[in-house]
N, C-alpha and C. Protein backbone atom coordinates (compact mmCIF):
# COMPACT_ATOMS: atom_id res chain seq x y z
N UNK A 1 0.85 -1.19 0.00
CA UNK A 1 0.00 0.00 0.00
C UNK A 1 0.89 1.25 0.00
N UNK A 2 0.58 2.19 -1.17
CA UNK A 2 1.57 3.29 -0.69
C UNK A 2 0.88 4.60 -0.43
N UNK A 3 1.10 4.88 0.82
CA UNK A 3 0.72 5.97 1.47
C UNK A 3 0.85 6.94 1.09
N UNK A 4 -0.04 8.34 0.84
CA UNK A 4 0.12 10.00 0.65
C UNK A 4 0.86 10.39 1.54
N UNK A 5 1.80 10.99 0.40
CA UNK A 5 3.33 11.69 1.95
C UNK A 5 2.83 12.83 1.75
N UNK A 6 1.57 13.46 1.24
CA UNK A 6 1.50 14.76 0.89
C UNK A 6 0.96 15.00 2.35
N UNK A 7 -0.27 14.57 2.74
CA UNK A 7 -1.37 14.17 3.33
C UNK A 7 -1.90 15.84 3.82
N UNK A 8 -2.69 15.71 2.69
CA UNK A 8 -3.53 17.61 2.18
C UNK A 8 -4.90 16.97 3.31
N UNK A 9 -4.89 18.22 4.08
CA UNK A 9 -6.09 18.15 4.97
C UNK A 9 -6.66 19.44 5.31
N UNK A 10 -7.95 19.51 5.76
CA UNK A 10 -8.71 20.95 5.90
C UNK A 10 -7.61 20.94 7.78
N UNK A 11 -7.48 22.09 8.36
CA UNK A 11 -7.79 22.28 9.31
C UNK A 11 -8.44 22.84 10.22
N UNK A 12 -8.73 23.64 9.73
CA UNK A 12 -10.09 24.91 9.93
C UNK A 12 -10.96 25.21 8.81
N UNK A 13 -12.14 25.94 9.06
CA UNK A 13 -13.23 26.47 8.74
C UNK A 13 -13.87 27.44 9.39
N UNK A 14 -14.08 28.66 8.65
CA UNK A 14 -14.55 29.81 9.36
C UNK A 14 -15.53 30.76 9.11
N UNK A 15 -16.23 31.27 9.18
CA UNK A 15 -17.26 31.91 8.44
C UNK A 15 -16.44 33.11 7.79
N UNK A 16 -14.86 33.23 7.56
CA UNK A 16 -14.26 34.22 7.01
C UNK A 16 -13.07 33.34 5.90
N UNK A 17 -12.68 32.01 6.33
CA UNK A 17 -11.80 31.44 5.65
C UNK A 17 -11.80 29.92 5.79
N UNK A 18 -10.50 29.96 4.93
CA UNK A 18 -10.42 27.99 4.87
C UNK A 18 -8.78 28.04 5.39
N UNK A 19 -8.67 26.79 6.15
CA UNK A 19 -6.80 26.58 6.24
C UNK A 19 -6.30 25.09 5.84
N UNK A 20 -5.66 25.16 4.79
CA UNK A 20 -5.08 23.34 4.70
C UNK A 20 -3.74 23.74 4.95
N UNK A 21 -3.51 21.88 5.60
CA UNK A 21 -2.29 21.94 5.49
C UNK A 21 -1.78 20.36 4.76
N UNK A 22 -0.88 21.16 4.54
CA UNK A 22 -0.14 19.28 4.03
C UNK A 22 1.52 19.37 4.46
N UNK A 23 2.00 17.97 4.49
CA UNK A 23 3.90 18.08 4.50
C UNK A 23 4.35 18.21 3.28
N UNK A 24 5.81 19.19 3.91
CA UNK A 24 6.43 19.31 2.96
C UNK A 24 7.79 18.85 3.14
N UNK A 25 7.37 17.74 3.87
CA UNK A 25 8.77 16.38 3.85
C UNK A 25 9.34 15.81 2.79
N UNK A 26 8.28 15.01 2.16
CA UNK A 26 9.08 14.61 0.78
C UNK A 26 8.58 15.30 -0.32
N UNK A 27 8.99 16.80 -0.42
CA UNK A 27 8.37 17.56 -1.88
C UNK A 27 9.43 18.16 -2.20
N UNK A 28 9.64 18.51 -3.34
CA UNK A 28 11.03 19.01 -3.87
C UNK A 28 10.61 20.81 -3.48
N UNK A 29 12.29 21.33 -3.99
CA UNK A 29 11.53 22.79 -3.93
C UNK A 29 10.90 23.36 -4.79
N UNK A 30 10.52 22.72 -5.89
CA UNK A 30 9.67 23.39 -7.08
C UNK A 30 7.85 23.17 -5.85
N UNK A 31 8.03 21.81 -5.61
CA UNK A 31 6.91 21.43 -5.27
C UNK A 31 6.04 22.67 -3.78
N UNK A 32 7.62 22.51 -3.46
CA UNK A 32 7.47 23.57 -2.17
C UNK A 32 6.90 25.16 -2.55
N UNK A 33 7.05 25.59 -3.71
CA UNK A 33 7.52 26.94 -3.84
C UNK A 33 6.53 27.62 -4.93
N UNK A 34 6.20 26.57 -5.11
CA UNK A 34 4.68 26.75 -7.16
C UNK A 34 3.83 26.47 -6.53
N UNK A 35 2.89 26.61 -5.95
CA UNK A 35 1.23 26.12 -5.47
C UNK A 35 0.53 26.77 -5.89
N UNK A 36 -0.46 26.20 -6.33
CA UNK A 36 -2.04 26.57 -6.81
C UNK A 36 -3.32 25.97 -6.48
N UNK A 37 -3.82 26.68 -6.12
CA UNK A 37 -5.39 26.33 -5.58
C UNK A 37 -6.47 26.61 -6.79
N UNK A 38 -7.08 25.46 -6.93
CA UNK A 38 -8.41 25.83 -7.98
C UNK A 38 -9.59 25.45 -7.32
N UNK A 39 -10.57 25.83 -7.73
CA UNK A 39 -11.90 25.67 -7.40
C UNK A 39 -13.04 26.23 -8.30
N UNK A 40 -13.62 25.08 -8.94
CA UNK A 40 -14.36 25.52 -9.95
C UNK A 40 -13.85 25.99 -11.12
N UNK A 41 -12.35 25.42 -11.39
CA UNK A 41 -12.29 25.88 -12.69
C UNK A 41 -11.36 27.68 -12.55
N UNK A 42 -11.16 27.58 -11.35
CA UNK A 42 -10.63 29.62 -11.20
C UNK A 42 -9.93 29.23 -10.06
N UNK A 43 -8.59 29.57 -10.45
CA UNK A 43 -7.42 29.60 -9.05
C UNK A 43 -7.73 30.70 -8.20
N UNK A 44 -7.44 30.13 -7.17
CA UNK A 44 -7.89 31.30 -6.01
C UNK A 44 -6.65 32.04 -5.23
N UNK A 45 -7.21 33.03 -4.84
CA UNK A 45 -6.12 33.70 -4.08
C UNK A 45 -5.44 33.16 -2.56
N UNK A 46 -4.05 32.57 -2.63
CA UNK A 46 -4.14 31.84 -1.15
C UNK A 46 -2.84 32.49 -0.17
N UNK A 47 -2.72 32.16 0.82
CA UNK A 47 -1.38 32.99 1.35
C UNK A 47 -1.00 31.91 1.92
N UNK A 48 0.37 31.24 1.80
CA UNK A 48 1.17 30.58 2.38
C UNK A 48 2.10 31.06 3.45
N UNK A 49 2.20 29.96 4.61
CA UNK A 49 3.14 30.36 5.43
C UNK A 49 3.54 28.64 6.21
N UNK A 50 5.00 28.72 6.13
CA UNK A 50 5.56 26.99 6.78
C UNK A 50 5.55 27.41 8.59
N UNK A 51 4.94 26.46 9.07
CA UNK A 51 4.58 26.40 10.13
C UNK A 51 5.85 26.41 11.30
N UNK A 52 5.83 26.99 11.96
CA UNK A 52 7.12 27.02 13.01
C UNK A 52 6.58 26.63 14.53
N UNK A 53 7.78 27.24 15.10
CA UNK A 53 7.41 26.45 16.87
C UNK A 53 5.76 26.66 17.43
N UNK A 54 5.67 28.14 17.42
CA UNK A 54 4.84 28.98 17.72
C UNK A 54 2.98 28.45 17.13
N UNK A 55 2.99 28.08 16.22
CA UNK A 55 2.10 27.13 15.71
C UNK A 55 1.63 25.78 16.03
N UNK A 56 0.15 25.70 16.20
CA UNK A 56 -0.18 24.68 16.80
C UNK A 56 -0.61 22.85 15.96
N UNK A 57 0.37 22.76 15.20
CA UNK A 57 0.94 21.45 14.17
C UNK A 57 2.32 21.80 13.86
N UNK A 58 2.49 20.53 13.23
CA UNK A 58 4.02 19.69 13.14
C UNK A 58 5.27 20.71 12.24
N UNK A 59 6.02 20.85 12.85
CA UNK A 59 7.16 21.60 11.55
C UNK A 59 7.03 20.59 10.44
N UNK A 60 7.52 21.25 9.44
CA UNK A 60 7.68 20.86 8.09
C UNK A 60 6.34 20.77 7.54
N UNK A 61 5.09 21.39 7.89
CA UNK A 61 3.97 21.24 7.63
C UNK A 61 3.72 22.85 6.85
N UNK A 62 3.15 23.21 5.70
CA UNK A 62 2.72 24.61 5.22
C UNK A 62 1.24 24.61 5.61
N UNK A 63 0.91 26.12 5.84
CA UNK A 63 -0.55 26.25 5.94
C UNK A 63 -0.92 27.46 5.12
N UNK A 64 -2.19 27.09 4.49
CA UNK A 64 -2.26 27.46 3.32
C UNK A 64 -4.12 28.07 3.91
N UNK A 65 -4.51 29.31 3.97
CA UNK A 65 -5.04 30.17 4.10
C UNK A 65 -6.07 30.42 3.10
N UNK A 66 -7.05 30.77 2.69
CA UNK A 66 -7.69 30.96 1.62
C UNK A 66 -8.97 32.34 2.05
N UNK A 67 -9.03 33.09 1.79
CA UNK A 67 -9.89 34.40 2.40
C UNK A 67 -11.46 33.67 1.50
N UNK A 68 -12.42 34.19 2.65
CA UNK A 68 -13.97 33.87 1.39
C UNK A 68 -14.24 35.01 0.35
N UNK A 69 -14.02 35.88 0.92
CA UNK A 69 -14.30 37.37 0.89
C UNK A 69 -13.50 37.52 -0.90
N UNK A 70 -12.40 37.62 -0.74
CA UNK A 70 -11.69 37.90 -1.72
C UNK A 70 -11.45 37.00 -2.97
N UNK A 71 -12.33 35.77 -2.77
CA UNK A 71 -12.06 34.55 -3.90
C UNK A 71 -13.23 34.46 -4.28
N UNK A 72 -14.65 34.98 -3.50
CA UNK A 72 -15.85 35.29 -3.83
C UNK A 72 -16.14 33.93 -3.03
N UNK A 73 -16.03 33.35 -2.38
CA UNK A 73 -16.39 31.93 -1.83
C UNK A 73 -17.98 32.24 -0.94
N UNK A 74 -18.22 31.18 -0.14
CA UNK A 74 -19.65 31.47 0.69
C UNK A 74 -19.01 30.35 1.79
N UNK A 75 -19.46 30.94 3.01
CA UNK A 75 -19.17 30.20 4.19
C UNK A 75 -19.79 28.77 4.30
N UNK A 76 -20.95 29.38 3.76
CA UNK A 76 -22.24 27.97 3.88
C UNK A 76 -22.38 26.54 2.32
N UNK A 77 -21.15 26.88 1.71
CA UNK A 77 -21.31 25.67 0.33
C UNK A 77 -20.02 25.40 0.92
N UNK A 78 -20.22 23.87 0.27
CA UNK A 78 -19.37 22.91 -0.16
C UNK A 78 -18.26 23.03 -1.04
N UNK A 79 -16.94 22.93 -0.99
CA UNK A 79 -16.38 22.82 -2.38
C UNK A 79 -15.30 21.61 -2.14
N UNK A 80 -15.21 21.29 -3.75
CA UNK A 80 -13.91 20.73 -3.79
C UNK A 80 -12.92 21.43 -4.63
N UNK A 81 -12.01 21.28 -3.86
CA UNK A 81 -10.38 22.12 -4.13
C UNK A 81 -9.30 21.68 -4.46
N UNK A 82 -8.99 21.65 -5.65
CA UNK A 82 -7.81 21.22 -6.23
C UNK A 82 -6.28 21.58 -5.96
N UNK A 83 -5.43 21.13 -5.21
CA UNK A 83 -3.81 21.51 -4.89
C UNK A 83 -3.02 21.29 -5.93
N UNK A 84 -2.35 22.27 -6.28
CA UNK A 84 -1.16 21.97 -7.77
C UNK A 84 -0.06 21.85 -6.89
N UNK A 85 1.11 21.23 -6.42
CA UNK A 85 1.96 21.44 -5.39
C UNK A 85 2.91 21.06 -6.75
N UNK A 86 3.51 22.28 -7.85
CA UNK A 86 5.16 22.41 -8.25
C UNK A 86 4.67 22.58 -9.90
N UNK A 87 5.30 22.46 -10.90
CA UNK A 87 4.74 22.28 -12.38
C UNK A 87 5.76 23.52 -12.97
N UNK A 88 5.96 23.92 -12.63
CA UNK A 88 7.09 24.79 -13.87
C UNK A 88 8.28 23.64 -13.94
N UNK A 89 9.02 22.71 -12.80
CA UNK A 89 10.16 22.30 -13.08
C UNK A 89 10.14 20.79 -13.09
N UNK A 90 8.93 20.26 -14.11
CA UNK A 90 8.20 18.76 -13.91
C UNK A 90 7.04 18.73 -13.35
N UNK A 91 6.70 17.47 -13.32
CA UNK A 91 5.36 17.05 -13.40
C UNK A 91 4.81 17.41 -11.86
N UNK A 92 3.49 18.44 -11.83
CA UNK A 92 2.90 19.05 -10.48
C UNK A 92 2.61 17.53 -9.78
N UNK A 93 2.11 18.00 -8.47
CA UNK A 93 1.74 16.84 -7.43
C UNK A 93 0.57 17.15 -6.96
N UNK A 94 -0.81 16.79 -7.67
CA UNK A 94 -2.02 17.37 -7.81
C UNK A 94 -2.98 16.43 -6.87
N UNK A 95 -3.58 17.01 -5.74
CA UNK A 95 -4.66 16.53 -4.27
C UNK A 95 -6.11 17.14 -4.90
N UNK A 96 -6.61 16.33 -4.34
CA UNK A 96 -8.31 17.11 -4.70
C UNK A 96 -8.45 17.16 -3.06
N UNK A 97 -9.39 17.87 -2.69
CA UNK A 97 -10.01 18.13 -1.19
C UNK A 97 -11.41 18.42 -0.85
N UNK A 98 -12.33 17.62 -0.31
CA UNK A 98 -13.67 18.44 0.19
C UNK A 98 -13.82 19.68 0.93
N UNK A 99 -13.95 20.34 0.92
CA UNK A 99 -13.90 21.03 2.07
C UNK A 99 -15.76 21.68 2.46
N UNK A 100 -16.30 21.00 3.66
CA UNK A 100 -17.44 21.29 4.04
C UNK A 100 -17.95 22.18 4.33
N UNK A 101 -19.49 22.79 4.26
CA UNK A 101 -19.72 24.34 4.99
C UNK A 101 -19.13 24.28 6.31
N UNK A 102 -18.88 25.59 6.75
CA UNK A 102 -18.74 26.35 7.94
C UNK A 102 -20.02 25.70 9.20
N UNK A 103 -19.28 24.98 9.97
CA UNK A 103 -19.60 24.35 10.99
C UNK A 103 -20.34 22.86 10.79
N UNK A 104 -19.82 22.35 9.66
CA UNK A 104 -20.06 20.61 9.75
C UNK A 104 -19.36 20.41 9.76
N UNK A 105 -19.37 19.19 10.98
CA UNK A 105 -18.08 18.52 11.08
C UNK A 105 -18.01 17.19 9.93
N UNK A 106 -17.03 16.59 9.85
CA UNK A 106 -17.02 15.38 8.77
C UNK A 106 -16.97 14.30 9.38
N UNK A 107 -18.28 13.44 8.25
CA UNK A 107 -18.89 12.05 8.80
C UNK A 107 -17.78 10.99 9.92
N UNK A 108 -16.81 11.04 9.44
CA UNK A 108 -15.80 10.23 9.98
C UNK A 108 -14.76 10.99 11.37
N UNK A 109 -14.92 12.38 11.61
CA UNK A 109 -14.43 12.79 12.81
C UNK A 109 -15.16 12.90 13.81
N UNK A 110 -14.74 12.61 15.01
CA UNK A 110 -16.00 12.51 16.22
C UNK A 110 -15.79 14.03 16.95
N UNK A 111 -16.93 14.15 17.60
CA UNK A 111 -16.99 15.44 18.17
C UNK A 111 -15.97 15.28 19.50
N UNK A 112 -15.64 16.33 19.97
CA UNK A 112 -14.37 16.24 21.05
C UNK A 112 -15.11 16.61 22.21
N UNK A 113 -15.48 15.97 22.41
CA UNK A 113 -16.87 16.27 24.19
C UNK A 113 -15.39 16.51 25.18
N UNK A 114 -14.45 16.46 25.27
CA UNK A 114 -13.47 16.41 26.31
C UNK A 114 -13.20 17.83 26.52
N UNK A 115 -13.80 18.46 24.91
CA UNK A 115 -13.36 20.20 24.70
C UNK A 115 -14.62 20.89 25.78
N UNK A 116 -15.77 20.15 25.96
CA UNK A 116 -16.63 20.95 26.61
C UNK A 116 -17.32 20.50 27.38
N UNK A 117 -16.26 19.99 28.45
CA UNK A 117 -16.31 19.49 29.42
C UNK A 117 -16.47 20.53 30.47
N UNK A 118 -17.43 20.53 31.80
CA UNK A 118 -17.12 21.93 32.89
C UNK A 118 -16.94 21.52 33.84
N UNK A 119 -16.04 21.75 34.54
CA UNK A 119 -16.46 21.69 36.10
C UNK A 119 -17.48 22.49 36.68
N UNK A 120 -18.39 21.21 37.35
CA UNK A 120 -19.72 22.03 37.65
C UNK A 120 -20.00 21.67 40.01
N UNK A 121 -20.25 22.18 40.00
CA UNK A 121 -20.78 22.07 41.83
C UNK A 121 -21.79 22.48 42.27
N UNK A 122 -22.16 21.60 43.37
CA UNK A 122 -23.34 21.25 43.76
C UNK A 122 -23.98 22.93 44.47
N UNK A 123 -24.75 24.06 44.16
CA UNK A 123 -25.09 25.34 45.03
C UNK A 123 -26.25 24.75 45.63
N UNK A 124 -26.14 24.31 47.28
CA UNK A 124 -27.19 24.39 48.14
C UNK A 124 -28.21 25.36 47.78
N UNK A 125 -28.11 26.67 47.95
CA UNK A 125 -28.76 27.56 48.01
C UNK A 125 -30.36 27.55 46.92
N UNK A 126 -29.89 27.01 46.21
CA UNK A 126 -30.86 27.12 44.76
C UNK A 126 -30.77 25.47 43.89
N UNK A 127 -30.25 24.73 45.21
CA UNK A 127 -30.33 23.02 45.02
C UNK A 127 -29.74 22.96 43.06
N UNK A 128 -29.25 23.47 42.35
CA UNK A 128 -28.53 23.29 41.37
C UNK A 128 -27.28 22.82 40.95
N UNK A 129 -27.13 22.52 39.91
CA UNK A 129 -25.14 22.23 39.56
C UNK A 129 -24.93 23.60 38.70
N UNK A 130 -23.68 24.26 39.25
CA UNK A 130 -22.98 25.43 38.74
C UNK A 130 -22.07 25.42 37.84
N UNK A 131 -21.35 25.84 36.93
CA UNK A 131 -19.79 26.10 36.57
C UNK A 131 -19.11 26.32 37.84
N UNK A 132 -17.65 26.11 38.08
CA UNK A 132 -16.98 26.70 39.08
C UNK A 132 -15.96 27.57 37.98
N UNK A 133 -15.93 28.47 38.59
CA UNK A 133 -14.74 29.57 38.33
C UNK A 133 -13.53 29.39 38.73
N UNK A 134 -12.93 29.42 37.88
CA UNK A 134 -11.05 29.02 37.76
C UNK A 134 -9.84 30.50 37.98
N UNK A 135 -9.74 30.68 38.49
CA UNK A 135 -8.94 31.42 38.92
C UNK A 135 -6.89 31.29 38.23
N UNK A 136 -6.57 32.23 37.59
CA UNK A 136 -5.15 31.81 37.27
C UNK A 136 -3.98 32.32 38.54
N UNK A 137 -2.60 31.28 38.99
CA UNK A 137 -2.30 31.79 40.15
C UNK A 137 -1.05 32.14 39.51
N UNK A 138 -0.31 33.04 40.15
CA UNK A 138 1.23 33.68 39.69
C UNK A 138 1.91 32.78 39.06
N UNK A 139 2.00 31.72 39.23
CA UNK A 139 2.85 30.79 38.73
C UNK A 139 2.30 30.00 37.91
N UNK A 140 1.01 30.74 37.05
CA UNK A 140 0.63 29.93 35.75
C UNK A 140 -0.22 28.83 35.83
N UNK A 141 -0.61 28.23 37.12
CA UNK A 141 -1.42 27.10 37.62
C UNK A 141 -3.10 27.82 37.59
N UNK A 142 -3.95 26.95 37.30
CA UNK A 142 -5.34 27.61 37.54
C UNK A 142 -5.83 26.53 39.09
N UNK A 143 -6.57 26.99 39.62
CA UNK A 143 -7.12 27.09 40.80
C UNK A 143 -8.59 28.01 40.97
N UNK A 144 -9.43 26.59 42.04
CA UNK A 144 -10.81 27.21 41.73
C UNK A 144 -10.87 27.47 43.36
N UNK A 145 -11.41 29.22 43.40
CA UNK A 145 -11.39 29.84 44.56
C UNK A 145 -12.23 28.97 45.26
N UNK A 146 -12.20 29.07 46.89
CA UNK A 146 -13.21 28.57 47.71
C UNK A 146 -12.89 29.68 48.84
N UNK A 147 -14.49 29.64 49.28
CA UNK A 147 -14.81 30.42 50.95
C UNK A 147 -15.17 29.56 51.63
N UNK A 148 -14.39 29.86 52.90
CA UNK A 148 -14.73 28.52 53.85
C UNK A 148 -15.93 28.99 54.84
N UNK A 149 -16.74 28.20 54.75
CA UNK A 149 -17.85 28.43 55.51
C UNK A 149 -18.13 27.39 56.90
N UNK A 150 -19.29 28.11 57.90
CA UNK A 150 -19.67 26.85 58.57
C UNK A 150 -20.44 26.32 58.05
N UNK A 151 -19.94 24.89 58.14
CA UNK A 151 -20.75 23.75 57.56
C UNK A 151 -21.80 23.62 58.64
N UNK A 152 -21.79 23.58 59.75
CA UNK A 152 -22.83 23.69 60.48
C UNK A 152 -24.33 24.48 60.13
N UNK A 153 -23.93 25.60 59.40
CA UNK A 153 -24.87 26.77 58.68
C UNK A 153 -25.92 25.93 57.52
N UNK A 154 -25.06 25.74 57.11
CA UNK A 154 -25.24 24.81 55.63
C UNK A 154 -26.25 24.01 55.97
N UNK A 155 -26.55 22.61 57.09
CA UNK A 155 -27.32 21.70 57.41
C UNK A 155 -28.46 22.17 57.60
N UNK A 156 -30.04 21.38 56.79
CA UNK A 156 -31.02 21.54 56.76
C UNK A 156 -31.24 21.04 58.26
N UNK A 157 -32.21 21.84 58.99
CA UNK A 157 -32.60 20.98 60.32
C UNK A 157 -34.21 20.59 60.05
């Protein structure tokens, strides 16, 4: 089986833009340096930039930007997007891509419930479960305030 060393993927979606990225491990520098985005037949306007420390994916990875606004795109359609990765100095290295409206997720990724997760606590007062509030401490640690009360107070008699 031989695997895509390109491996072209959406990473975002926004009601203002699109971001792919793919490696640029095994691509020459033509491949690195010539890119083109089509869609529908009309290359689009894209801004490249290779990903560094500061960025949240792998070095050697490019991310490739696409504005809606300025390519005439719509937040809410579907497209598929064609990658030219090189072609002035030999044969390009050509990806097709779905890329879904603005806020569907895709059939095969699961939702990340771990992202919206709360810490919640029990308020006597109004017999409910709360959020607790997180507090950040000098040294970068979060911590959730508490007032110490009598518990004696607290007990229904």
């Amino acid at each position: 089986m031989n695997a895509d060393k390109v491996k072209l993927r959406v990473f975002h979606r926004t009601k203002n833009d699109i971001s792919l990225l793919w490696s640029m491990e095994n691509l020459n520098q033509d491949q690195k340096s010539n890119v083109k985005v089509m869609c529908e037949n009309k290359q689009l306007a894209i801004n490249l930039t290779e990903a560094d420390e500061k960025d949240d994916v792998a070095r050697n990875t490019m991310i490739c930007l696409i504005d809606h606004e300025s390519n005439g795109l719509k937040h809410d359609a579907k497209y598929t997007l064609q990658v030219f990765l090189g072609g002035d100095q030999g044969e390009p290295v050509v990806r097709k891509i779905i890329v879904l409206e603005y806020g569907v997720l895709p059939p095969f990724d699961r939702d990340k419930k771990a992202s919206r997760v709360h810490l919640m606590g029990w308020e006597v007062a109004s017999s409910t479960w709360v959020k607790l509030p997180v507090v950040r401490t000098p040294d970068g640690t979060y911590a959730v305030p508490m007032i110490m009360v009598n518990s004696e107070a607290l007990v229904k008699k």
